[in-house]
C-alpha atoms as a PDB file:
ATOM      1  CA  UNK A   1      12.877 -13.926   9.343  1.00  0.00           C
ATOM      2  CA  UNK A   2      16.826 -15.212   8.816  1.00  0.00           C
ATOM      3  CA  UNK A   3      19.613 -12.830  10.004  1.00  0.00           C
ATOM      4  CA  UNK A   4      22.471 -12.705   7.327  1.00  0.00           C
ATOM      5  CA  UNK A   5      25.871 -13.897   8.504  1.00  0.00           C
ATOM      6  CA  UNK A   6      28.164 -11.129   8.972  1.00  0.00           C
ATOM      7  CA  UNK A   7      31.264 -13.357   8.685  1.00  0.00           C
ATOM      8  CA  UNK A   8      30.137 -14.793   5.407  1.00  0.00           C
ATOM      9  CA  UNK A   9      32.706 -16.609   2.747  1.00  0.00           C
ATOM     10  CA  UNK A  10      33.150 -16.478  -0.819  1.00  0.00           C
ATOM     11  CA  UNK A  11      32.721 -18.352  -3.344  1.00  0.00           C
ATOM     12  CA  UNK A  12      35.160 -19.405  -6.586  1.00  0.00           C
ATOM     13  CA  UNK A  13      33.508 -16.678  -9.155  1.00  0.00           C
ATOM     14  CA  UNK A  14      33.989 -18.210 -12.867  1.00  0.00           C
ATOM     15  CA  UNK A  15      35.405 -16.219 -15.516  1.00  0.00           C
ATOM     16  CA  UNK A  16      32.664 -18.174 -18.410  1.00  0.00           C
ATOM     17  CA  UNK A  17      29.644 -16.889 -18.453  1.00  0.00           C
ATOM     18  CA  UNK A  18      27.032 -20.100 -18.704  1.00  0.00           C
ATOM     19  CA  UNK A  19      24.998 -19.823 -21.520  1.00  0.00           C
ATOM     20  CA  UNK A  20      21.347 -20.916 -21.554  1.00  0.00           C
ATOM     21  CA  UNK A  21      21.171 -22.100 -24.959  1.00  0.00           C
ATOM     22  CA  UNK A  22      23.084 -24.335 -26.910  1.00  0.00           C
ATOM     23  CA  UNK A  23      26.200 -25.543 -25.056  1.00  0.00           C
ATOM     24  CA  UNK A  24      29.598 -23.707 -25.475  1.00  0.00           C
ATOM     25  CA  UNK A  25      32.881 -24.929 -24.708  1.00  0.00           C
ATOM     26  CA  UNK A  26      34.008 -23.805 -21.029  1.00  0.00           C
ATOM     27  CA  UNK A  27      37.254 -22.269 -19.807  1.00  0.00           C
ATOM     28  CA  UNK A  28      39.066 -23.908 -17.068  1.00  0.00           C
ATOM     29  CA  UNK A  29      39.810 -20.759 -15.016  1.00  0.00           C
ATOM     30  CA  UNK A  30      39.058 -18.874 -11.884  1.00  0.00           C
ATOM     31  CA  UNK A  31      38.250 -15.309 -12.476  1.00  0.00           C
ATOM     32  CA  UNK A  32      37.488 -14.114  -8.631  1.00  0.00           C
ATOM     33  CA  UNK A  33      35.896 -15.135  -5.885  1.00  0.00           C
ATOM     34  CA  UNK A  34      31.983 -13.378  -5.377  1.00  0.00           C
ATOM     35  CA  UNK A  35      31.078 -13.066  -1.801  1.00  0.00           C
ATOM     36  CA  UNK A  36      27.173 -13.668  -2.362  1.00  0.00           C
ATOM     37  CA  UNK A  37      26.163 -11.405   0.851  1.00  0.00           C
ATOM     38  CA  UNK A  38      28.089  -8.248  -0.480  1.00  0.00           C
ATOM     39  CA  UNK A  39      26.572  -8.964  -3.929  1.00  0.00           C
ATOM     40  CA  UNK A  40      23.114  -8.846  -2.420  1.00  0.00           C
ATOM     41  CA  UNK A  41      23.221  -6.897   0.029  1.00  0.00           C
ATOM     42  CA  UNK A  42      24.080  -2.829  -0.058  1.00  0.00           C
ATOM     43  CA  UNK A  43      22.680  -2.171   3.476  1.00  0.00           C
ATOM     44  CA  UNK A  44      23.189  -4.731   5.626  1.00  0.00           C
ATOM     45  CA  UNK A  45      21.186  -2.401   8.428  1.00  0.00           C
ATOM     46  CA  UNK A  46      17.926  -2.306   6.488  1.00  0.00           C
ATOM     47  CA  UNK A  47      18.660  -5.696   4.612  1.00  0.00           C
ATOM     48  CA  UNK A  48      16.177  -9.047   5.592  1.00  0.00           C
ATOM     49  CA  UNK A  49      15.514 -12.422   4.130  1.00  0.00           C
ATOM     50  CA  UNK A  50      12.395 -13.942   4.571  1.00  0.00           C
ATOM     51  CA  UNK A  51      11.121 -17.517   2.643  1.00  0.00           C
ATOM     52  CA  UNK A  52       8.364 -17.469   0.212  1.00  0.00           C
ATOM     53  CA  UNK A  53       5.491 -19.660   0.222  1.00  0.00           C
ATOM     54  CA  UNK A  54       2.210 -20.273  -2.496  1.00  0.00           C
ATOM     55  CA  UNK A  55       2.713 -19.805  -6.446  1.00  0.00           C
ATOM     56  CA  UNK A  56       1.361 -15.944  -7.087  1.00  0.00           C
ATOM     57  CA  UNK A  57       4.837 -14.483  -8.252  1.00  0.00           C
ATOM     58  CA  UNK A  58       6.574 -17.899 -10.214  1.00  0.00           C
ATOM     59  CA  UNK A  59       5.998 -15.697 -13.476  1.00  0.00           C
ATOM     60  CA  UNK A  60       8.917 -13.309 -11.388  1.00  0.00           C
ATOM     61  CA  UNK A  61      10.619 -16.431 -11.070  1.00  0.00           C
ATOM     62  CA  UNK A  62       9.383 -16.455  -6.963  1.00  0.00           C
ATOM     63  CA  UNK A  63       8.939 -20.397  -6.124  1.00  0.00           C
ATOM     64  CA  UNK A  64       7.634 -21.862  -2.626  1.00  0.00           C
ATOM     65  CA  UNK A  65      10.676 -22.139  -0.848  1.00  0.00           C
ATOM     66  CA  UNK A  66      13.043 -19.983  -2.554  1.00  0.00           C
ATOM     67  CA  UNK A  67      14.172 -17.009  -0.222  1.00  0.00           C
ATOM     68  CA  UNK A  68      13.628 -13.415  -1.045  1.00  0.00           C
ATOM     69  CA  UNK A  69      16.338 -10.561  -0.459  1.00  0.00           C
ATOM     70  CA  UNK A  70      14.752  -7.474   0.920  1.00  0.00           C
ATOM     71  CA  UNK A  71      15.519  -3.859   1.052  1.00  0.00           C
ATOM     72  CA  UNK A  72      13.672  -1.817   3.380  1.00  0.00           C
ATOM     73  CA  UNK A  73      15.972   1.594   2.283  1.00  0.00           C
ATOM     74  CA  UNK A  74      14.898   1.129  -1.298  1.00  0.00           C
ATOM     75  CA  UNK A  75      12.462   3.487  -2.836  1.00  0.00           C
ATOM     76  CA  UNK A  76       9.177   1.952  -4.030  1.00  0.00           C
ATOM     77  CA  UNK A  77       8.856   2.878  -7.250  1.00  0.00           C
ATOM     78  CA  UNK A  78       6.180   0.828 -10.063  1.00  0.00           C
ATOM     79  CA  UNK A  79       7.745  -2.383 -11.496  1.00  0.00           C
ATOM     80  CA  UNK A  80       9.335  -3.772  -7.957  1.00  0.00           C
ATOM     81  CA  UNK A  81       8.292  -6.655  -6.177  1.00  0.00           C
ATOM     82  CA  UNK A  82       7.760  -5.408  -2.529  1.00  0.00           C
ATOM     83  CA  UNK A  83       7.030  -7.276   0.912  1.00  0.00           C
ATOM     84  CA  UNK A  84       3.838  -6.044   1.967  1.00  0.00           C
ATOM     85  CA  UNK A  85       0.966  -5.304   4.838  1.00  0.00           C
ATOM     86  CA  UNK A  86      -2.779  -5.410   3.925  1.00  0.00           C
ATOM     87  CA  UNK A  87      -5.332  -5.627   6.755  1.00  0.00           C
ATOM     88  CA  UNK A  88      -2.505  -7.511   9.068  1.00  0.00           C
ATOM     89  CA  UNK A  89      -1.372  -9.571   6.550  1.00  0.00           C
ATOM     90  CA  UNK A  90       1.709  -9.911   4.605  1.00  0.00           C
ATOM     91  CA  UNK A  91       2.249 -10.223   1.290  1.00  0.00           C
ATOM     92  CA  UNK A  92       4.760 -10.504  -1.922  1.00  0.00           C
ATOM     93  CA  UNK A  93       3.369  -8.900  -4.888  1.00  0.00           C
ATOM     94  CA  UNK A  94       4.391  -6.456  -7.845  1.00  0.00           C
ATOM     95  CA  UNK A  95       3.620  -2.515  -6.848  1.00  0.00           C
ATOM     96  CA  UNK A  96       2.212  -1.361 -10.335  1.00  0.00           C
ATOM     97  CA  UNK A  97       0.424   1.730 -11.337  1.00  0.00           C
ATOM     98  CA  UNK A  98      -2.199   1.487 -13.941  1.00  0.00           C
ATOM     99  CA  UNK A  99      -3.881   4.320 -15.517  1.00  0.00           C
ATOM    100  CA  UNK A 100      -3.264   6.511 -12.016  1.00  0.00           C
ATOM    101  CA  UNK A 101      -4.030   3.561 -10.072  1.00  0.00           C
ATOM    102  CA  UNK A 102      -1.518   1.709  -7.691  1.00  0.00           C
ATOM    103  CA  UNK A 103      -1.695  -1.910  -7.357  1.00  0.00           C
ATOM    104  CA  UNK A 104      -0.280  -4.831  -6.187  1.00  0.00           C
ATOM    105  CA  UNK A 105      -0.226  -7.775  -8.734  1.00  0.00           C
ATOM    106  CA  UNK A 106       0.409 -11.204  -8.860  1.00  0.00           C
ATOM    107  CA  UNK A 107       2.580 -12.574 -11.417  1.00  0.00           C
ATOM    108  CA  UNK A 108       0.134 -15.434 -12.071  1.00  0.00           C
ATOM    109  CA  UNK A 109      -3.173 -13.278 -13.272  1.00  0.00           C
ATOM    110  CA  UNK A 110      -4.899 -16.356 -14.392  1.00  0.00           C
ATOM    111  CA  UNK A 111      -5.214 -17.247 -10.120  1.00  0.00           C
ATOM    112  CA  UNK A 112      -4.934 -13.873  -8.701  1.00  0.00           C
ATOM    113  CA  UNK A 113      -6.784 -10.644  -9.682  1.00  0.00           C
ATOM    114  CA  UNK A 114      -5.070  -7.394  -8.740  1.00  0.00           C
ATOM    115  CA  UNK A 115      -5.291  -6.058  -5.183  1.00  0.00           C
ATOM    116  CA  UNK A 116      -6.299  -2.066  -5.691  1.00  0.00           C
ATOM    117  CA  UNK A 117      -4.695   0.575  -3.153  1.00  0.00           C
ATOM    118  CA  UNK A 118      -6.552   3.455  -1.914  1.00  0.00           C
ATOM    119  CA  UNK A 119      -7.438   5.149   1.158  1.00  0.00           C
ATOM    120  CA  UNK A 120      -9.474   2.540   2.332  1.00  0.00           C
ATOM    121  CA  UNK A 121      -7.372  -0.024   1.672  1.00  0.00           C
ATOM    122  CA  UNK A 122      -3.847   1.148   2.263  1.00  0.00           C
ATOM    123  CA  UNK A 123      -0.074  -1.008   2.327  1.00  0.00           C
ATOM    124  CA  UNK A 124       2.740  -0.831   4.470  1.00  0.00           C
ATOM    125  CA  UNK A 125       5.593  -1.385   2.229  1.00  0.00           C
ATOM    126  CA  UNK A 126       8.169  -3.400   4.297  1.00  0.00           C
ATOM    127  CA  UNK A 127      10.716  -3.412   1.251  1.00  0.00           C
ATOM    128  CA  UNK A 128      11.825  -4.179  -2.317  1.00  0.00           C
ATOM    129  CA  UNK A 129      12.821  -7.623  -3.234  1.00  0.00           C
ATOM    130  CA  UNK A 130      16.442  -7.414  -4.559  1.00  0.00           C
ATOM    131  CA  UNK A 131      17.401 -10.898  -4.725  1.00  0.00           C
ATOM    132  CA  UNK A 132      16.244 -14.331  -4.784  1.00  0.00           C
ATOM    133  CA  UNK A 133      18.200 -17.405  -3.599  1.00  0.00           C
ATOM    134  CA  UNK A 134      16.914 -20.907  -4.182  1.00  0.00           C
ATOM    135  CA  UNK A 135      18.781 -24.208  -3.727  1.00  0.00           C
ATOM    136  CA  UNK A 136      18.379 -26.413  -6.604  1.00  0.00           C
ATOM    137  CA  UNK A 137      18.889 -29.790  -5.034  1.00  0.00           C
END
C-alpha cells in the first residue's frame, strides 16, 4: 500500500482538450494548474493506492502495473470496481447484480467466470476504485 503525499504539487492544466481522433490544431495556453491528489482524492482519511497486478479488469482499462485510487467512504453500489476480500484473499473486480444476484466480475469474461456472493461465500469490500494512474513510459 503507497501513502499519498500530503504536500503534493501541481501540475500546468491545459486549456485544449486532446482529442482522440483525428488531430486538431492546439492552443498555446495555460488554463490552470490541476493538483492531481485533490482531483483524486475527496477523503484523504479513507483514501489508499494500491498497484494492480494480472489482466482480469484491462476491459476497465486496469493494466499490470497501473495504480488504482481507492475509496473506502464510498458506497458500493452495482457498476463499481471495488478492492475486495474472498476467503483471505484480495481482489479487484466489478460488484454487479444480475437478476437478484451480486457478483463480482472480471472485465475479461473470456478468462474469468463470475465469482457469485452469498452467505457462504461472502466479501469484505475494502473500497471503490476512483482513479487509475499509469505511467506511460
Amino acid at each position: 500500500m503507497l501513502r499519498l503525499i500530503e504536500n503534493h504539487q501541481t501540475l500546468a492544466l491545459h486549456s485544449f482538450v486532446v482529442p482522440c481522433g483525428f488531430p486538431s490544431p492546439a492552443d498555446d495556453h495555460l488554463e490552470d494548474n490541476i493538483d492531481l491528489v485533490s482531483h483524486l482524492v475527496s477523503r484523504p482519511s479513507a483514501t489508499f493506492v494500491m498497484q494492480a497486478s494480472g489482466d482480469s479488469m484491462e476491459g476497465a482499462g486496469i493494466f499490470t502495473g497501473d495504480y488504482v485510487v481507492i475509496d473506502k467512504s464510498v458506497e458500493t453500489k452495482p457498476g463499481h470496481i471495488v478492492v475486495a476480500v474472498l476467503n483471505g484473499e484480495m481482489t479487484l473486480k466489478r460488484f454487479e447484480k444480475r437478476e437478484g444476484q451480486y457478483l463480482l466480475t472480471s472485465t475479461n469474461p473470456r478468462k474469468y467466470k463470475p465469482i457469485e456472493l452469498n452467505e457462504d461465500n461472502p466479501p469484505e469490500i475494502w473500497g471503490v476504485v476512483v482513479g487509475v494512474v499509469r505511467k506511460c513510459v
